[in-house]
N, C-alpha and C. Protein backbone atom coordinates (compact mmCIF):
# COMPACT_ATOMS: atom_id res chain seq x y z
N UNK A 1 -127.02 6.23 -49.72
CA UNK A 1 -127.77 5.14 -50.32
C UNK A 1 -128.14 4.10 -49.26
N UNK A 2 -127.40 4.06 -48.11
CA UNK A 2 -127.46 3.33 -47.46
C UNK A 2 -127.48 1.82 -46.77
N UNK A 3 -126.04 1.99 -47.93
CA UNK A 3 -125.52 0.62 -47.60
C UNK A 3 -124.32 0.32 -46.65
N UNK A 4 -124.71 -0.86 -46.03
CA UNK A 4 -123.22 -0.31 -44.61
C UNK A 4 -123.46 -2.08 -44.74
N UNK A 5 -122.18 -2.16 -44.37
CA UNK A 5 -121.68 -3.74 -44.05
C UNK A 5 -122.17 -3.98 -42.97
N UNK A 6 -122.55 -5.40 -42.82
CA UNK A 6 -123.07 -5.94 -41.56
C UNK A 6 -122.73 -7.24 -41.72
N UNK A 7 -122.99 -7.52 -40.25
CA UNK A 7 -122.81 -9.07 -39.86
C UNK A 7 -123.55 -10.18 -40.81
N UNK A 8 -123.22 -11.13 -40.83
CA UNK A 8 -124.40 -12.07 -41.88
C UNK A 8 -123.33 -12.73 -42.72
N UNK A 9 -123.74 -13.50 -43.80
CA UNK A 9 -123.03 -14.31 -44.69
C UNK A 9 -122.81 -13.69 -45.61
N UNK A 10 -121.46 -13.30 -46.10
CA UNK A 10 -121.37 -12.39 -47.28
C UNK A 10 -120.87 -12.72 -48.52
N UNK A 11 -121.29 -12.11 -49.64
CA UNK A 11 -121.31 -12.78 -51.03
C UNK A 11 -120.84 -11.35 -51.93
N UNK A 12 -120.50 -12.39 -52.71
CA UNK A 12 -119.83 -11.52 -54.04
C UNK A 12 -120.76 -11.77 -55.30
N UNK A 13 -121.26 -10.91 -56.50
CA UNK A 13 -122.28 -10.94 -57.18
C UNK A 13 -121.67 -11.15 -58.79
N UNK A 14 -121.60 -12.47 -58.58
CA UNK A 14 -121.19 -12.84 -60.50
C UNK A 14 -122.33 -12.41 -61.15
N UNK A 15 -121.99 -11.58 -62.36
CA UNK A 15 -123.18 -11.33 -63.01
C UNK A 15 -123.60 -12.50 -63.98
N UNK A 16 -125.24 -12.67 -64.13
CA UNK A 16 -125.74 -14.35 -64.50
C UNK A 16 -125.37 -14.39 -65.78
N UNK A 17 -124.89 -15.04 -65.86
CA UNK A 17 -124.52 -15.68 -67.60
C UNK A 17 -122.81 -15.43 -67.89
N UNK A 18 -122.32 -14.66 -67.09
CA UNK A 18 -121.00 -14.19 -67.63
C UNK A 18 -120.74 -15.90 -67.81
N UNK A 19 -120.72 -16.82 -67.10
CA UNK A 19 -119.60 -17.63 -67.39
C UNK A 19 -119.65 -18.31 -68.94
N UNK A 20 -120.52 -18.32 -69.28
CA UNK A 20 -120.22 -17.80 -71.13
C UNK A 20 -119.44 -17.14 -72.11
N UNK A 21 -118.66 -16.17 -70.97
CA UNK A 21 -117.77 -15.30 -71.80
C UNK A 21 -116.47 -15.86 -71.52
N UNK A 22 -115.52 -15.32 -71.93
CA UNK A 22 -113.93 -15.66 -71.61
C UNK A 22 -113.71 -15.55 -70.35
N UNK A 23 -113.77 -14.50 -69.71
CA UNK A 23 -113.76 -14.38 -68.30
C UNK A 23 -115.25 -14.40 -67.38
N UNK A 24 -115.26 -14.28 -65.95
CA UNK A 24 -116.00 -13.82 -65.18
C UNK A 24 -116.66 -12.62 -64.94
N UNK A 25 -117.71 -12.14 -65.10
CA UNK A 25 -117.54 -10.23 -64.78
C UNK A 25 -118.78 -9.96 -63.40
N UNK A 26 -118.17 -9.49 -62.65
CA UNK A 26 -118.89 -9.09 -61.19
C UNK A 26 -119.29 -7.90 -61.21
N UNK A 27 -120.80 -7.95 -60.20
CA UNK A 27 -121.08 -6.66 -60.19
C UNK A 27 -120.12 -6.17 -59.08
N UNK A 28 -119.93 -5.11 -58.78
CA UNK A 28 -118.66 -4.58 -57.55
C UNK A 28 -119.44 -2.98 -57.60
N UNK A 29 -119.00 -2.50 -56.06
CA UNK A 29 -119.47 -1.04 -55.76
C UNK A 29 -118.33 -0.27 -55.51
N UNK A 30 -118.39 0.75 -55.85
CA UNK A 30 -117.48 1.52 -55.57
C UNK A 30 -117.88 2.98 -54.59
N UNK A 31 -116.97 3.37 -53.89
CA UNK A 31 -117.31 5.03 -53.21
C UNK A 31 -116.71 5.94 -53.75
N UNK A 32 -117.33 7.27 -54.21
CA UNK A 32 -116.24 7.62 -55.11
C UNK A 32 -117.09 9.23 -54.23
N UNK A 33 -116.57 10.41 -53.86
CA UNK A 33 -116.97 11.45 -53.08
C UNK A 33 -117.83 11.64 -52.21
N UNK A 34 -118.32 10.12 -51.33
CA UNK A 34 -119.56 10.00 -50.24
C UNK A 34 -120.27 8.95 -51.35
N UNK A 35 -120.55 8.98 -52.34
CA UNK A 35 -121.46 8.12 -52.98
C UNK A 35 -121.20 6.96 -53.57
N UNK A 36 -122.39 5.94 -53.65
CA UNK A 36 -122.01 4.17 -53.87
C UNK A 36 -122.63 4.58 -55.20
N UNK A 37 -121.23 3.84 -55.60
CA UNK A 37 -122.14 3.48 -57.27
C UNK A 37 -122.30 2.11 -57.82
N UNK A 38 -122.53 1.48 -58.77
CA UNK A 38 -122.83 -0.14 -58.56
C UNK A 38 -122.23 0.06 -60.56
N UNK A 39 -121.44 -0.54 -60.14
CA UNK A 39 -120.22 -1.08 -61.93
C UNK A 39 -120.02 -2.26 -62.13
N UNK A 40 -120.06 -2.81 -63.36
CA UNK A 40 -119.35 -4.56 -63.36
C UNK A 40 -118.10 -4.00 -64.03
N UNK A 41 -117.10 -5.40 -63.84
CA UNK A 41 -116.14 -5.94 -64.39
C UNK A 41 -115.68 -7.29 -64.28
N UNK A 42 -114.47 -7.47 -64.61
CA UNK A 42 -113.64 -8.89 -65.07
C UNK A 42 -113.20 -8.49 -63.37
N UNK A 43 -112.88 -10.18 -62.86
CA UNK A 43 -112.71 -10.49 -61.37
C UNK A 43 -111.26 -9.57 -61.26
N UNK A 44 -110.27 -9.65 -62.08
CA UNK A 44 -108.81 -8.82 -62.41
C UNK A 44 -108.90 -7.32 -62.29
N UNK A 45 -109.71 -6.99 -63.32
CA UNK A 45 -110.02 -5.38 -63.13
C UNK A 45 -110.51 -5.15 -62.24
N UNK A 46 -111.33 -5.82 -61.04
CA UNK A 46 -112.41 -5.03 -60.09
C UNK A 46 -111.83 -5.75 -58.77
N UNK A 47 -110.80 -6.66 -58.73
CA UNK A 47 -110.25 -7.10 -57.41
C UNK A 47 -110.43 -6.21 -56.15
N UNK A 48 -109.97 -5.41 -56.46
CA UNK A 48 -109.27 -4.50 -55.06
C UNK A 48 -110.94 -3.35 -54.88
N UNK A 49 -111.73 -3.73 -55.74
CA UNK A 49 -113.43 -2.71 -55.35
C UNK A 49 -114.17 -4.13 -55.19
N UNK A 50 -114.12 -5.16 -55.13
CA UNK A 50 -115.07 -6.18 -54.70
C UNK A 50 -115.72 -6.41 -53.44
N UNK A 51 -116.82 -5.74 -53.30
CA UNK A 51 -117.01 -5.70 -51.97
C UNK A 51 -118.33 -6.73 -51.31
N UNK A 52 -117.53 -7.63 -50.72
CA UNK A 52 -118.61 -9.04 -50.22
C UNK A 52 -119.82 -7.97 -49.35
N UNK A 53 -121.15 -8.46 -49.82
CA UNK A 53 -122.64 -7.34 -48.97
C UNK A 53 -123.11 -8.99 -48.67
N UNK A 54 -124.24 -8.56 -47.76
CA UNK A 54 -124.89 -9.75 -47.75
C UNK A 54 -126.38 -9.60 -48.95
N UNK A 55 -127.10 -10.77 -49.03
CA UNK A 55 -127.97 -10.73 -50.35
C UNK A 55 -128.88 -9.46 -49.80
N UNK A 56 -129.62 -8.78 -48.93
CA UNK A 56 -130.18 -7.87 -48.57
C UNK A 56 -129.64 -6.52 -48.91
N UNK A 57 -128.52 -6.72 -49.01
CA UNK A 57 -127.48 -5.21 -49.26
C UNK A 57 -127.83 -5.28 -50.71
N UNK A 58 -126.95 -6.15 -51.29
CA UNK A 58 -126.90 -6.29 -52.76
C UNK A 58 -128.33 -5.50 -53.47
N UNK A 59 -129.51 -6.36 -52.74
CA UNK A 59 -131.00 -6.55 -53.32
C UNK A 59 -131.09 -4.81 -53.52
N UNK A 60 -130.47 -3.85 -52.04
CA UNK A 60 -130.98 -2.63 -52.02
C UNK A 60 -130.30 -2.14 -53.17
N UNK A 61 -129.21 -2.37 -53.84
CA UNK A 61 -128.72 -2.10 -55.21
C UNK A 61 -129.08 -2.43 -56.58
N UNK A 62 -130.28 -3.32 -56.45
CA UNK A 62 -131.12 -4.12 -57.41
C UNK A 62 -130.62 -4.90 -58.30
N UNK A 63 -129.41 -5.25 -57.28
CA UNK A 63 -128.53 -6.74 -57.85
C UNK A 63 -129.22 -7.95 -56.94
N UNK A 64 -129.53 -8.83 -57.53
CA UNK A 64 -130.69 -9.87 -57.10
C UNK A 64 -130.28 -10.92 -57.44
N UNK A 65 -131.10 -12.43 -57.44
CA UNK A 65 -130.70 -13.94 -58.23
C UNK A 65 -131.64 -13.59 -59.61
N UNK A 66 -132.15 -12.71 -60.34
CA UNK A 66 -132.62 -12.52 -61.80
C UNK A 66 -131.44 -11.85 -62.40
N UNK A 67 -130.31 -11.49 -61.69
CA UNK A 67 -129.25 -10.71 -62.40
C UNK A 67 -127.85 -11.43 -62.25
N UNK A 68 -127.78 -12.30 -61.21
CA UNK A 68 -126.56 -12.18 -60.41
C UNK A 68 -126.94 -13.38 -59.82
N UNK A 69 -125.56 -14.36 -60.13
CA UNK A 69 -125.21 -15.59 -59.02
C UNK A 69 -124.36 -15.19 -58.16
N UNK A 70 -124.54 -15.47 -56.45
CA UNK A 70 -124.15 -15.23 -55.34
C UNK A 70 -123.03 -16.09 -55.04
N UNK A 71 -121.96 -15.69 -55.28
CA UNK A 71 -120.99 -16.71 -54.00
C UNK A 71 -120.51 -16.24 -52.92
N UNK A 72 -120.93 -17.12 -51.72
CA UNK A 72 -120.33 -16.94 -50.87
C UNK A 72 -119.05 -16.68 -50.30
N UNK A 73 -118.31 -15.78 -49.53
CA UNK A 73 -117.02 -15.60 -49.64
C UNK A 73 -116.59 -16.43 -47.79
């Protein structure tokens, strides 16, 4: 898919509106046999798959600012 970590400012992708709900829910990627897949969850469930991209990475996953507030990590 061709996403690889790089240098740059890196962010974690709250999905927009969660903070409406009880919790937080992030988009997060996972590798699961060579391949990236793109899943949300609650910040608890997806801790240890949260993976800071910079907004260019994210974008190539078509997680964007129309889907997703960025925080910086």
């Amino acid at each position: 898919m061709g996403i690889e970590i790089t240098k740059g400012s890196l962010y974690v992708a709250k999905i927009k509106g969660s903070d409406l709900l009880e919790q937080d829910m992030f988009w997060y990627v996972y590798v699961y046999q060579g391949e990236v897949f793109l899943d949300i969850g609650s910040y608890g469930e997806v801790l240890d798959n949260i993976y800071s991209l910079t907004i260019k990475e994210w974008s190539k996953l078509g997680v964007d600012k129309t889907n997703a507030d960025f925080e910086e990590v």
